[in-house]
Protein backbone atom coordinates (compact mmCIF):
# COMPACT_ATOMS: atom_id res chain seq x y z
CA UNK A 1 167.64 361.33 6.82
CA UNK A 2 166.27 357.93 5.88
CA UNK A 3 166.72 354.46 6.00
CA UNK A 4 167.04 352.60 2.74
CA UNK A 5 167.87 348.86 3.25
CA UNK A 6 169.58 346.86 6.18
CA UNK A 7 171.47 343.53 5.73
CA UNK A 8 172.22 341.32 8.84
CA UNK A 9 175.17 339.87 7.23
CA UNK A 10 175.90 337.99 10.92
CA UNK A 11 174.42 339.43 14.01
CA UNK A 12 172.28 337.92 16.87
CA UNK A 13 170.02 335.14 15.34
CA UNK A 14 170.04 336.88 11.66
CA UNK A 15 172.41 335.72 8.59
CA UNK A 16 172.16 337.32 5.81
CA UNK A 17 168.72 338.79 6.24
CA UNK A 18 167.66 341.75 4.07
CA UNK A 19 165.37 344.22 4.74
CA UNK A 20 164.31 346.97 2.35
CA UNK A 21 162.63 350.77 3.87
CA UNK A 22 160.91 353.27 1.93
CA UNK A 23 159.17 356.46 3.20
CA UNK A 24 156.05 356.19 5.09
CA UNK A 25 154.58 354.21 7.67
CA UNK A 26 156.38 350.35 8.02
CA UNK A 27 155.13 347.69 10.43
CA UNK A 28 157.86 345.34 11.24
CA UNK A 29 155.98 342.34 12.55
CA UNK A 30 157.33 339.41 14.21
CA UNK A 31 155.95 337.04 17.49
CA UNK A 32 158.09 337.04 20.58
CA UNK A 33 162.21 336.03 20.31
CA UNK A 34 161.20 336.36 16.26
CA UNK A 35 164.17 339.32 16.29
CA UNK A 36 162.53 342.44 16.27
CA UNK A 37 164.60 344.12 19.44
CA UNK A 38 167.59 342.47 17.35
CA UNK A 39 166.60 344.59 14.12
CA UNK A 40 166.11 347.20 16.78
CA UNK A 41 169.74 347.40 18.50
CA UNK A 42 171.30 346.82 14.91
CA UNK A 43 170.00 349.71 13.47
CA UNK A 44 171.33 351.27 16.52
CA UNK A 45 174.34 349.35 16.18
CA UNK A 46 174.82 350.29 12.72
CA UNK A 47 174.95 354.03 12.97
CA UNK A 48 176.70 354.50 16.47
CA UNK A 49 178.51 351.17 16.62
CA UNK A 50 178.76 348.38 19.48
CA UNK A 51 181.33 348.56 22.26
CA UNK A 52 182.36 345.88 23.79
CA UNK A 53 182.13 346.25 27.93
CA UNK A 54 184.95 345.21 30.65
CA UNK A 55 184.88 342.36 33.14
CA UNK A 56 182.35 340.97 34.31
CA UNK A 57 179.74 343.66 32.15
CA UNK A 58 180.92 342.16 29.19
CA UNK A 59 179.04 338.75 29.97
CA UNK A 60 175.93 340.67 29.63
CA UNK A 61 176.30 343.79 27.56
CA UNK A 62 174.33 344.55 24.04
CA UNK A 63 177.93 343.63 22.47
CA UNK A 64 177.62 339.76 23.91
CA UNK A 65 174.17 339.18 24.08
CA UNK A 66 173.64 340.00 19.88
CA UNK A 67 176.90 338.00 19.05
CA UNK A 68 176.23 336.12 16.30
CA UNK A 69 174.93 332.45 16.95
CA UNK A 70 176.48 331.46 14.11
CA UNK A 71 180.18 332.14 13.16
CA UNK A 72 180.63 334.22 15.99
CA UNK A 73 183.94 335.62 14.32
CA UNK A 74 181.78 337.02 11.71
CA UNK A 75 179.90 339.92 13.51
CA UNK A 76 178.73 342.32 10.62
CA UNK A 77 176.24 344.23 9.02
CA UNK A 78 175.52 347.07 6.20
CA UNK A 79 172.87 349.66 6.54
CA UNK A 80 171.95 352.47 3.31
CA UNK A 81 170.77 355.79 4.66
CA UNK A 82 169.93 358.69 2.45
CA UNK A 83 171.10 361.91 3.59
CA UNK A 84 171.45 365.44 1.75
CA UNK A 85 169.86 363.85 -1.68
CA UNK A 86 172.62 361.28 -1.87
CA UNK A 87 172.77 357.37 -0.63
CA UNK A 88 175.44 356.05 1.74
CA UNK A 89 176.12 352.83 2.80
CA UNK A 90 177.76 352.41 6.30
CA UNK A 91 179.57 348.37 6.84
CA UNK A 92 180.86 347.65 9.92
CA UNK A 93 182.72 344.86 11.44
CA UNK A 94 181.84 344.84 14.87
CA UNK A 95 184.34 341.83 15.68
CA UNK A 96 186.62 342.86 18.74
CA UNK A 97 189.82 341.60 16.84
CA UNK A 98 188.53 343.33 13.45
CA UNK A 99 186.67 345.99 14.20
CA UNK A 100 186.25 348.11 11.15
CA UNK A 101 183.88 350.65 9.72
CA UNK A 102 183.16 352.10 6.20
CA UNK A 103 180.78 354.35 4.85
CA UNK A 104 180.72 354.56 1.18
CA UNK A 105 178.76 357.04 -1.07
CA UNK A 106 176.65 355.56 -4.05
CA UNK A 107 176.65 358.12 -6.50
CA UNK A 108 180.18 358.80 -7.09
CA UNK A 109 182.58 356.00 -4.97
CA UNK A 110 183.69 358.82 -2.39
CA UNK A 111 184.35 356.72 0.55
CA UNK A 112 184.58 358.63 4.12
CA UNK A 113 186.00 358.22 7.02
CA UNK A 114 184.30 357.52 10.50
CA UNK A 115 187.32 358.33 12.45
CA UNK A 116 187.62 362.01 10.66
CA UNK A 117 183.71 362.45 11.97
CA UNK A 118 182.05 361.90 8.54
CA UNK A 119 179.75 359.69 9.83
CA UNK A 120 178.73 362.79 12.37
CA UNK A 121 178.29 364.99 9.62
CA UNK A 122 175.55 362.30 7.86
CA UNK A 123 173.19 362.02 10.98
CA UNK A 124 174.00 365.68 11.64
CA UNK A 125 175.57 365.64 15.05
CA UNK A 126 173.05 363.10 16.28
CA UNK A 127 174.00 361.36 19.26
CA UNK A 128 173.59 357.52 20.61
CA UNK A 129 171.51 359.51 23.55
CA UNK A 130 170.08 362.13 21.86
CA UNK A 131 168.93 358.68 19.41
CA UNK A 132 167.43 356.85 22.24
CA UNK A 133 166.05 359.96 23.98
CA UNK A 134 163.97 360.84 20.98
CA UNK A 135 163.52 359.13 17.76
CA UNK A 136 164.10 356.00 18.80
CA UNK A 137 162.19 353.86 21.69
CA UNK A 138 163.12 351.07 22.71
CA UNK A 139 160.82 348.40 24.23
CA UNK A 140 159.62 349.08 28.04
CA UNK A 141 161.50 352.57 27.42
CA UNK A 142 158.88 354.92 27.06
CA UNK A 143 160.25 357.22 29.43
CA UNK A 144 163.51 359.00 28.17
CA UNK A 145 166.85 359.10 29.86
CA UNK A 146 167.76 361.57 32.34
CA UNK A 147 170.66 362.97 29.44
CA UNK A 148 167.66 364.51 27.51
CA UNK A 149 167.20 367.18 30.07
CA UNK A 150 171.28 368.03 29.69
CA UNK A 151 170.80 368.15 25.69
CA UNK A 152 168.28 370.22 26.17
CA UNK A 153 170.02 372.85 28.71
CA UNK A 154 172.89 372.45 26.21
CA UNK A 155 171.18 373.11 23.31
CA UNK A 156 168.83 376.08 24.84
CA UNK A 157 172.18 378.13 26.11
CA UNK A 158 173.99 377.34 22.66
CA UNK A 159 170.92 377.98 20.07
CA UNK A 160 169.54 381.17 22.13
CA UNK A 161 173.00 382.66 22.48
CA UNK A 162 175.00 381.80 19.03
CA UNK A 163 171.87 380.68 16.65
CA UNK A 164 174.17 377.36 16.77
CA UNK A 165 173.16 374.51 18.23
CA UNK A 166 175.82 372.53 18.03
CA UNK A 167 177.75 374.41 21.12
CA UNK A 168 178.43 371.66 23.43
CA UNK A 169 176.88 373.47 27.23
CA UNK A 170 177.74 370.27 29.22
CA UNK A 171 180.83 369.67 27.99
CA UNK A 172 181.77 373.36 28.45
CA UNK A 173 180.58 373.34 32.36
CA UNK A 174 182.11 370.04 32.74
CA UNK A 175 185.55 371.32 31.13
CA UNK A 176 185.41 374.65 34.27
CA UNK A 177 184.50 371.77 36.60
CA UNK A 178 187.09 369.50 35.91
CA UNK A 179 189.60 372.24 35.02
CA UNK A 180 188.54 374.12 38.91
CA UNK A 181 188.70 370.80 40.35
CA UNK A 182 192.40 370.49 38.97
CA UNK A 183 193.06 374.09 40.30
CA UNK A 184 191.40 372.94 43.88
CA UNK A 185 193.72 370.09 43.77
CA UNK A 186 196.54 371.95 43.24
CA UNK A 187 195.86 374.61 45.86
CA UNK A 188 195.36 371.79 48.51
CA UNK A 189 198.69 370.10 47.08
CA UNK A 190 200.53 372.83 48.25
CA UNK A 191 198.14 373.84 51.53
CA UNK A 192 199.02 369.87 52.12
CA UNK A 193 202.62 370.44 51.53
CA UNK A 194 203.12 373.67 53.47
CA UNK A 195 201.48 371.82 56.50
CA UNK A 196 203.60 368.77 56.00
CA UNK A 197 206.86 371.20 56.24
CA UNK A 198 205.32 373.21 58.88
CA UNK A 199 205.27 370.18 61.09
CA UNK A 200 208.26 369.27 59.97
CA UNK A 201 209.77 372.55 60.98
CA UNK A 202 207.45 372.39 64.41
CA UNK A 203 208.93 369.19 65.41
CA UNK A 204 212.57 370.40 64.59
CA UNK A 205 212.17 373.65 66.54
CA UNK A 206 210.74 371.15 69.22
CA UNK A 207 213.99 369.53 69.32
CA UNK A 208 216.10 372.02 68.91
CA UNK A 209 214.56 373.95 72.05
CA UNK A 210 214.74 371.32 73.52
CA UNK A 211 218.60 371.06 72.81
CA UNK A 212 219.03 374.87 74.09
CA UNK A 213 217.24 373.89 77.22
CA UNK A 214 219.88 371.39 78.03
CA UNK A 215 222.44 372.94 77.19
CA UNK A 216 221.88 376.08 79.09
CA UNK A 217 221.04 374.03 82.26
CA UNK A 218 224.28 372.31 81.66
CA UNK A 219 226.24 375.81 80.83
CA UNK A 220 224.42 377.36 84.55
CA UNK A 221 225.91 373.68 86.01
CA UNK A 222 229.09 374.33 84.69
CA UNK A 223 229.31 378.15 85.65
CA UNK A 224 228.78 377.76 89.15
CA UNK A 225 230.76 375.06 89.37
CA UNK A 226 233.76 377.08 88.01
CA UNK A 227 232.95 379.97 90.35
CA UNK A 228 232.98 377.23 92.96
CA UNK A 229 236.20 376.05 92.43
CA UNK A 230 237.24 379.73 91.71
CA UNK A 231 236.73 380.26 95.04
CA UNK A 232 237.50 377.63 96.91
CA UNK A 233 241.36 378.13 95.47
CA UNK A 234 241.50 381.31 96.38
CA UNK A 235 240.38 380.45 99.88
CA UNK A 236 242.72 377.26 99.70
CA UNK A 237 245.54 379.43 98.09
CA UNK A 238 245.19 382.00 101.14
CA UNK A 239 245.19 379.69 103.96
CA UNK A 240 248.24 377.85 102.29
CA UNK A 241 249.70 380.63 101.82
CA UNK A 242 249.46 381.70 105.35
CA UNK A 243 250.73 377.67 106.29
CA UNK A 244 252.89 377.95 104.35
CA UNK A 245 254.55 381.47 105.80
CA UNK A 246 253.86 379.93 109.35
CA UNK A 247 255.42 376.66 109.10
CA UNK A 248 258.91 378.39 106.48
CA UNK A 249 259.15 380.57 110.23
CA UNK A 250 258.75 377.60 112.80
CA UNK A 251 260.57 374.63 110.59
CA UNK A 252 263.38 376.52 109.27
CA UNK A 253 265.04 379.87 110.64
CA UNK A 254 268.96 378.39 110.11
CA UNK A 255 268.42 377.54 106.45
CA UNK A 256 267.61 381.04 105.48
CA UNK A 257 267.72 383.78 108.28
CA UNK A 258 270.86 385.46 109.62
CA UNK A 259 270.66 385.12 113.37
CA UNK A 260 270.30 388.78 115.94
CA UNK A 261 273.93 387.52 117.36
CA UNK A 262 275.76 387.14 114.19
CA UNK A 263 274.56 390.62 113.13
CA UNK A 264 275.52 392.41 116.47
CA UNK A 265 278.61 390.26 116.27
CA UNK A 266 279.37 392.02 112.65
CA UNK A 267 278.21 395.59 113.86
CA UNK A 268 280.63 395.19 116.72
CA UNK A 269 283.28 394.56 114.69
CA UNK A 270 282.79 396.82 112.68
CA UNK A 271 282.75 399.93 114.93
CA UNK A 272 285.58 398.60 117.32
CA UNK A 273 287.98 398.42 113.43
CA UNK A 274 287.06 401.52 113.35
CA UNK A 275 287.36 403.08 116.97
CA UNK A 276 290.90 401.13 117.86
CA UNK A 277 292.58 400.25 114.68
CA UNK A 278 295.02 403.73 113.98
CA UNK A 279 294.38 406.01 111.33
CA UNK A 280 294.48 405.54 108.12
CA UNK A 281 293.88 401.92 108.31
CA UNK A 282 290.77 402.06 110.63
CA UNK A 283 288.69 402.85 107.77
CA UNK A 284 289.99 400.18 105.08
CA UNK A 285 289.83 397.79 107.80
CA UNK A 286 285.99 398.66 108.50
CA UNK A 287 285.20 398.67 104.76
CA UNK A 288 286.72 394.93 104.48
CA UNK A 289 285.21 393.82 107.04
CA UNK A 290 281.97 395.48 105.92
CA UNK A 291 282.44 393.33 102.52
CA UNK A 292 282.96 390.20 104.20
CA UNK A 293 280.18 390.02 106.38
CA UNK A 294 278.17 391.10 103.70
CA UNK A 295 279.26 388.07 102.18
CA UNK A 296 279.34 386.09 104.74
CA UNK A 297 275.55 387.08 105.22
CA UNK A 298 274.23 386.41 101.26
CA UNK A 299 276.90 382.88 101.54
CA UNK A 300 274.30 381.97 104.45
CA UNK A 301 271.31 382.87 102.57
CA UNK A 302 272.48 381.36 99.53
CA UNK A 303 273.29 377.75 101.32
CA UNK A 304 269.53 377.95 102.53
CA UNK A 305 267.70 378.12 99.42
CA UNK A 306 269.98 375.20 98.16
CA UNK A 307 268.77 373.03 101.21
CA UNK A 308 266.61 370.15 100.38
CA UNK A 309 262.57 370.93 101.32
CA UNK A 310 261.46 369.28 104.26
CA UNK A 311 258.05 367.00 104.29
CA UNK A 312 255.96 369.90 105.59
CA UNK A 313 257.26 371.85 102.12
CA UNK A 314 256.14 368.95 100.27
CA UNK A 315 252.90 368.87 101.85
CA UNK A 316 252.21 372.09 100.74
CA UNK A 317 253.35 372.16 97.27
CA UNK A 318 250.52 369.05 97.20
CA UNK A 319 247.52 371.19 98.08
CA UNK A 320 247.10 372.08 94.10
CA UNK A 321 247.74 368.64 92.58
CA UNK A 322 248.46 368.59 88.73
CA UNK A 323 245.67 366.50 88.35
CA UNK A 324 243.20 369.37 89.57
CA UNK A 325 244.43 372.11 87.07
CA UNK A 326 243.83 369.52 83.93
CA UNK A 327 240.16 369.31 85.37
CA UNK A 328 239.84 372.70 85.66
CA UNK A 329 241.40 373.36 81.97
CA UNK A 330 238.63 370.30 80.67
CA UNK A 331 235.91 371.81 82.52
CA UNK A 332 236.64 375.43 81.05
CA UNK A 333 236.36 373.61 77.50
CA UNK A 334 232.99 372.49 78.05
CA UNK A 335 232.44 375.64 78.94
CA UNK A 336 233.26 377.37 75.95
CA UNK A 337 232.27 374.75 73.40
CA UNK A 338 228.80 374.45 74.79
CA UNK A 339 229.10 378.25 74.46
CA UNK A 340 229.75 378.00 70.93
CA UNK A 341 226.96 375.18 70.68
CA UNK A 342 224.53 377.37 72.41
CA UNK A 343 225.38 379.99 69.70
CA UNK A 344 224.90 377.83 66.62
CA UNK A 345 221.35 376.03 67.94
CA UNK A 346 220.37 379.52 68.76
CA UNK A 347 221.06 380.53 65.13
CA UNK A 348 219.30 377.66 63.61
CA UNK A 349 216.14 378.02 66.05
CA UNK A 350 216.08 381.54 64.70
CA UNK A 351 216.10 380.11 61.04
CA UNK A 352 213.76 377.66 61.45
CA UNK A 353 211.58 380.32 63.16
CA UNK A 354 211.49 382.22 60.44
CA UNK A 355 211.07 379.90 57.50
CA UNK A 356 207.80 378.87 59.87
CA UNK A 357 206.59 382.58 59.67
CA UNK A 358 207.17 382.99 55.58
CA UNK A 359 204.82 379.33 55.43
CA UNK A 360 202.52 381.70 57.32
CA UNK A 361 202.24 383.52 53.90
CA UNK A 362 200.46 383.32 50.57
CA UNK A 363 203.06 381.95 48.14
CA UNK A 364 202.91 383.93 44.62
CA UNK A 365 201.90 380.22 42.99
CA UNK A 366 199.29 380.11 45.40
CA UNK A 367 197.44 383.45 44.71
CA UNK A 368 197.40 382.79 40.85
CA UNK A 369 195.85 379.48 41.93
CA UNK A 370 193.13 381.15 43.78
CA UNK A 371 192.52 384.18 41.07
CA UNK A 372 192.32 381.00 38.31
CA UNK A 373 190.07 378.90 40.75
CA UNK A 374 187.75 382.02 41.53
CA UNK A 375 187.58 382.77 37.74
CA UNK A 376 186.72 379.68 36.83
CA UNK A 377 183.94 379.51 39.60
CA UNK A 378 182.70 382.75 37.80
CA UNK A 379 182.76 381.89 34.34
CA UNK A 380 180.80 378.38 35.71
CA UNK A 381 178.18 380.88 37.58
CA UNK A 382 177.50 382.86 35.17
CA UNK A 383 177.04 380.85 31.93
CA UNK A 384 174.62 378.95 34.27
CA UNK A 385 172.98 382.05 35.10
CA UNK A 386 172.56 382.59 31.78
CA UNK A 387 171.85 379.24 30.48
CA UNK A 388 168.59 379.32 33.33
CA UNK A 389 167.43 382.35 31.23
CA UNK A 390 167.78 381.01 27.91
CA UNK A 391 166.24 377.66 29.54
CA UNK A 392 162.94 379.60 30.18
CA UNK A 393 162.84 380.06 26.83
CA UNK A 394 163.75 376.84 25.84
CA UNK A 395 160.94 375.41 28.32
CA UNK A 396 158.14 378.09 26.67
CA UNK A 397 158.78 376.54 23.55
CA UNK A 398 158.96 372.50 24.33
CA UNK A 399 155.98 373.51 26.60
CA UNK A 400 153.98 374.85 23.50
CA UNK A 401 155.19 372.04 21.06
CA UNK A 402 154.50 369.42 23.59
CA UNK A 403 150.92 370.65 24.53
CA UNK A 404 150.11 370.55 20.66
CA UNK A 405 151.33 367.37 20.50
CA UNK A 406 149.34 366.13 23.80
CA UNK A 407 146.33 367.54 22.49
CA UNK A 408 146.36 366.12 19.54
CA UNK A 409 146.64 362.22 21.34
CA UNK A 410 144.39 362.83 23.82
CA UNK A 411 141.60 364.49 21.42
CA UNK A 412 141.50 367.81 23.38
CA UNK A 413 141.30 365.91 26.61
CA UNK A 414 144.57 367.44 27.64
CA UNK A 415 145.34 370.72 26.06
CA UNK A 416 148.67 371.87 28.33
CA UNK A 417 151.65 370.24 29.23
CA UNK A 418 153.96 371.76 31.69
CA UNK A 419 157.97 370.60 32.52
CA UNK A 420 159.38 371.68 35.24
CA UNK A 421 163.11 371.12 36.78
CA UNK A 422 164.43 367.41 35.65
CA UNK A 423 161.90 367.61 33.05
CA UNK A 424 159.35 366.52 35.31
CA UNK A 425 155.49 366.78 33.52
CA UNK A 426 152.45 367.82 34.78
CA UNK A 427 148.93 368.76 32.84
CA UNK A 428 146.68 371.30 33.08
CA UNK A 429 142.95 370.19 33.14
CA UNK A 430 140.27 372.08 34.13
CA UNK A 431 142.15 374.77 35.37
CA UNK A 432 144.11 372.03 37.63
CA UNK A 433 147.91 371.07 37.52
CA UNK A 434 147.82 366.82 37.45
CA UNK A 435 151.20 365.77 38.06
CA UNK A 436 152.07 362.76 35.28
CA UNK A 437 152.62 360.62 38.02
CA UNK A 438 148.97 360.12 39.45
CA UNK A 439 147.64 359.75 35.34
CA UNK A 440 147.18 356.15 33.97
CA UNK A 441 150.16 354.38 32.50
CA UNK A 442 148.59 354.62 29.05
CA UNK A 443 148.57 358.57 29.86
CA UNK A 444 151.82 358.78 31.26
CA UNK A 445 153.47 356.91 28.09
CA UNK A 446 151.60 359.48 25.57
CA UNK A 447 153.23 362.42 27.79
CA UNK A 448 156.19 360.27 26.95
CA UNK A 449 155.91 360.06 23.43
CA UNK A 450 154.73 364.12 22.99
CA UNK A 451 157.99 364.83 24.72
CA UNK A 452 160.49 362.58 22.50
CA UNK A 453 158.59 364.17 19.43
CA UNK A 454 158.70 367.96 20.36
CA UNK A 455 162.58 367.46 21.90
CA UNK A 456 163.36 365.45 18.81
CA UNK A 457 161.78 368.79 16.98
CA UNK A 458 163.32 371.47 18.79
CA UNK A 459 167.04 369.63 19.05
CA UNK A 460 167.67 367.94 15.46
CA UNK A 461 167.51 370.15 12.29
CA UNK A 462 167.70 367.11 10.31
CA UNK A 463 164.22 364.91 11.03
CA UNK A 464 165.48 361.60 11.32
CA UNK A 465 163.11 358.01 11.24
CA UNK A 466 161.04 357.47 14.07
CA UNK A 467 161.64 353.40 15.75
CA UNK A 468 159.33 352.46 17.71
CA UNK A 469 159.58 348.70 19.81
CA UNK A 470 156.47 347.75 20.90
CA UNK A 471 155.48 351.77 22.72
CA UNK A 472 151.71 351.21 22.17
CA UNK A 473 151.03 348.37 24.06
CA UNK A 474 149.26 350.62 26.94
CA UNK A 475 147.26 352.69 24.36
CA UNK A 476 143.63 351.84 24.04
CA UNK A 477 142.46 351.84 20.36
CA UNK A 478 141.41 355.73 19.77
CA UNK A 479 144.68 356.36 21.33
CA UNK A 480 146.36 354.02 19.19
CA UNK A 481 144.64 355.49 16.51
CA UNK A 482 145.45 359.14 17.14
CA UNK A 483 149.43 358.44 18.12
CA UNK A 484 149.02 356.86 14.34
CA UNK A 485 148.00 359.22 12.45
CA UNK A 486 149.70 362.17 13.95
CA UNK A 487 153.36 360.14 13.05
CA UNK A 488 151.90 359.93 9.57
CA UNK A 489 151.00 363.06 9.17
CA UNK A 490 154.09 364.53 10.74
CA UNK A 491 157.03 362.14 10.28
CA UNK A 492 158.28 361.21 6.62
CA UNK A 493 159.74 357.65 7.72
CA UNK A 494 158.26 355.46 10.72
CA UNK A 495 159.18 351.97 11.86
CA UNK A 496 156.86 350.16 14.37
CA UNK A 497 158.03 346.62 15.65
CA UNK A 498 155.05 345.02 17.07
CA UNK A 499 154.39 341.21 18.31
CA UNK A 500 150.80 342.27 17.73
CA UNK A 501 148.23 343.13 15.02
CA UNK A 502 146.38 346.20 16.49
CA UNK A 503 148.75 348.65 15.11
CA UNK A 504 147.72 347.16 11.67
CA UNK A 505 144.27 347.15 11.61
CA UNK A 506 144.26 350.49 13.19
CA UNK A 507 146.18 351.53 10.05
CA UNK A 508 143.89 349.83 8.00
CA UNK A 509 141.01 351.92 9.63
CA UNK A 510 142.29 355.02 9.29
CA UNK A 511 143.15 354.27 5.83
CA UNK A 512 146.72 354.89 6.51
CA UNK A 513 149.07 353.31 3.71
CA UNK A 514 151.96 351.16 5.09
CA UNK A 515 154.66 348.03 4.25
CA UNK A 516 154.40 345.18 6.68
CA UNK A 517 157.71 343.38 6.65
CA UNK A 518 157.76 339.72 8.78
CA UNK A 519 160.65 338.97 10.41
């Protein structure tokens, strides 16, 4: 891919200004606040677009601070790229209201669409990090972003495995994360639900224990105190009884007993009819007499039954009042319905005992969350298992393409580069490991730069232009020199912003030809 013109129809302190790239070696030149970081993030802007942040980031963010100075409505640019033999230009709108984008192909009219991922397909799956992590360096940047290391592991486990490199690793493991996460969620859902019941049910068993326990202790209370009064009527019932019998003897024998005298009286009678009286009439004479002192005797009985009771029989028909039986029929109702209450909290205590048990036990939802969650876990495992493997091999080859690099800046100084986890850098010198961080700064930043170049080689088919903002101000002048020639030697399309003139004359040196544009 290349770079063919940009226009700055209205962005940051540029209207309207033009610029025209070729192939080769360009040095965009410009003092400080002349624009060149502004050329920078619109190229930038241009192929991955600007987005606009929220609250109080959006005071600051690239979006606000390249707003257009003038007509601020009016934020827009064009930028022609060449891709695949043909020419495409790309116009945006990056106004929040009228944000817009169209790409446009030279040759024949075709216009594509951004949305549909044509613009993808131009820069050939090259992202805004992958951009700044390689090809592009920004100013003060020379160290790339911690994402580079993902694209990498992404692109070692995808190209190793399928020959494809546009397999998405990080995306994958982040789909099992998110996707176990949801399944973790789930499974604590219910563990958090099942609890919530199972205190629920613990609280009602609480109570309804509680609820037996009283009403037993009131059932005991109201047991004895029926046997109690059981008993004290019979007792009361037998001693009345015998009152009763003693007091009917003493208080009235004349109402209902025949007296000894009136019966010897009769029997006399009776046998003198029977001795004196002459035959045949002794005997009908005994026999009515017999009759009529028999009733004579029930007359007498009769006549004492009919007598009105006495006090003392009142008295006694008042030792079981009316009042007492109604107690006793109220207190055997509590009886029996706290029988029957007894019965029903027993059978819901039972209930509620066993629903507590079955919580106790894996629900069928539950075990298919588990087998998802543990297959998920292994499908995670093991493509990182395997993407560590194919990362080896990822890291012999960015090793090897790196040290190249390295030894080519450094004039054989430094002939080995080693990454290790994070890509952190070390070089081998001498037969000793030198860990980047105790090299000089103008060291470190050439580690830097090998790395963007090799990563840039090993993750992009396409080669793309190299933009570099002011990356060589800690190089010395053979450095400068060497970084120099080795991008013109081995990239088709480089753009160097610079506030200074040492990147010139170095080209001029080396006899290196190039386009210096002003801005």
């Amino acid at each position: 891919m290349k770079i063919c013109e940009l226009l700055l129809k209205n962005f940051g302190k540029f209207s309207d200004k033009h610029i025209v790239l070729t192939d080769g070696m360009h040095i965009l030149y410009g003092e400080n606040e002349s624009g060149k970081s502004t050329v920078h993030t619109f190229i930038k802007g241009m192929l991955f677009g600007l987005e606009r942040g929220r609250g109080r980031a959006a005071n600051s963010d690239v979006f606000s601070r390249y707003e257009p100075w003038k007509n601020p409505n009016y934020y827009s640019g064009s930028l022609t790229l060449e891709a695949g033999g043909r020419h495409f230009v790309i116009d945006r709108n990056f106004d929040k209201y009228a944000k817009k984008v169209q790409i446009v192909c030279q040759e024949d009219g075709e216009s594509l669409s951004a949305e549909d991922g044509d613009l993808d397909m131009l820069l050939d799956g090259l992202s805004a990090s992958g951009y700044d992590n390689t090809v592009s360096v920004a100013q003060l940047k020379a160290q790339p972003g911690n994402s580079l290391a993902a694209e990498l592991r992404n692109y070692a486990t995808s190209y190793y495995v399928t020959g494809d490199s546009d397999l998405d690793l990080e995306a994958a493991l982040e789909n099992l994360t998110d996707s176990r996460k949801e399944i973790e969620k789930a499974i604590r859902d219910e563990i958090r639900k099942k609890q919530e019941k199972r205190d629920r049910l613990e609280q009602e068993l609480s109570y309804i224990w509680r609820d037996i326990h009283r009403i037993e202790e009131e059932q005991e209370r109201l047991e004895e105190e029926i046997i109690s009064r059981r008993e004290r009527r019979e007792q009361e019932a037998r001693e009345a009884s015998e009152v009763k019998q003693r007091m009917l003897d003493e208080l009235r024998p004349s109402k209902w007993r025949v007296h000894p005298v009136e019966i010897l009286v009769f029997v006399a009678a009776l046998i003198l009819s029977f001795l004196f009286i002459p035959r045949p009439w002794n005997g009908f004479v005994t026999i009515v007499l017999f009759l009529c002192g028999l009733i004579y005797i029930w007359n007498r009985m009769k006549i004492g039954k009919k007598q009105v009771k006495t006090e003392p029989e009142l008295i006694l028909e008042e030792i079981t009042p009316e009042e007492e039986k109604i107690s006793d029929e109220k207190l055997l109702w509590e009886f029996e319905h706290n029988t029957e209450a007894l019965r029903e909290k027993q059978v819901q205590y039972d209930n509620l005992k066993e629903e507590l048990s079955e919580l106790s036990e894996l629900t069928d939802e539950h075990k298919k969350y588990e087998k998802r969650r543990c297959a998920l876990q292994l499908a995670y495992e093991r493509i990182c298992e395997l993407s560590e493997g194919f990362q080896e091999k990822l890291k012999e080859d960015l090793d090897g393409r790196v040290s190249e690099i390295i030894c080519e800046l450094t004039d054989g100084k430094y002939s080995r580069l080693v990454t290790g986890d994070g890509l952190s850098l070390s070089l081998l010198s001498e037969g000793r490991k030198i860990p980047a961080e105790q090299l000089s700064r103008g060291t470190v930043e050439q580690i830097y730069f090998a790395l963007r170049m090799a990563a840039g080689e090993l993750l992009h088919q396409e080669e793309y232009p190299v933009i570099l903002d002011d990356t060589f101000v800690c190089y010395d002048d053979g450095r400068l020199e060497r970084a120099l020639r080795w991008l013109c030697e081995n990239r088709k399309q480089v753009l160097v912003f610079t506030c200074q003139k040492r990147e010139e004359e170095a080209l001029k040196r080396l006899g290196i030809a190039y386009r210096r544009i002003d801005l």
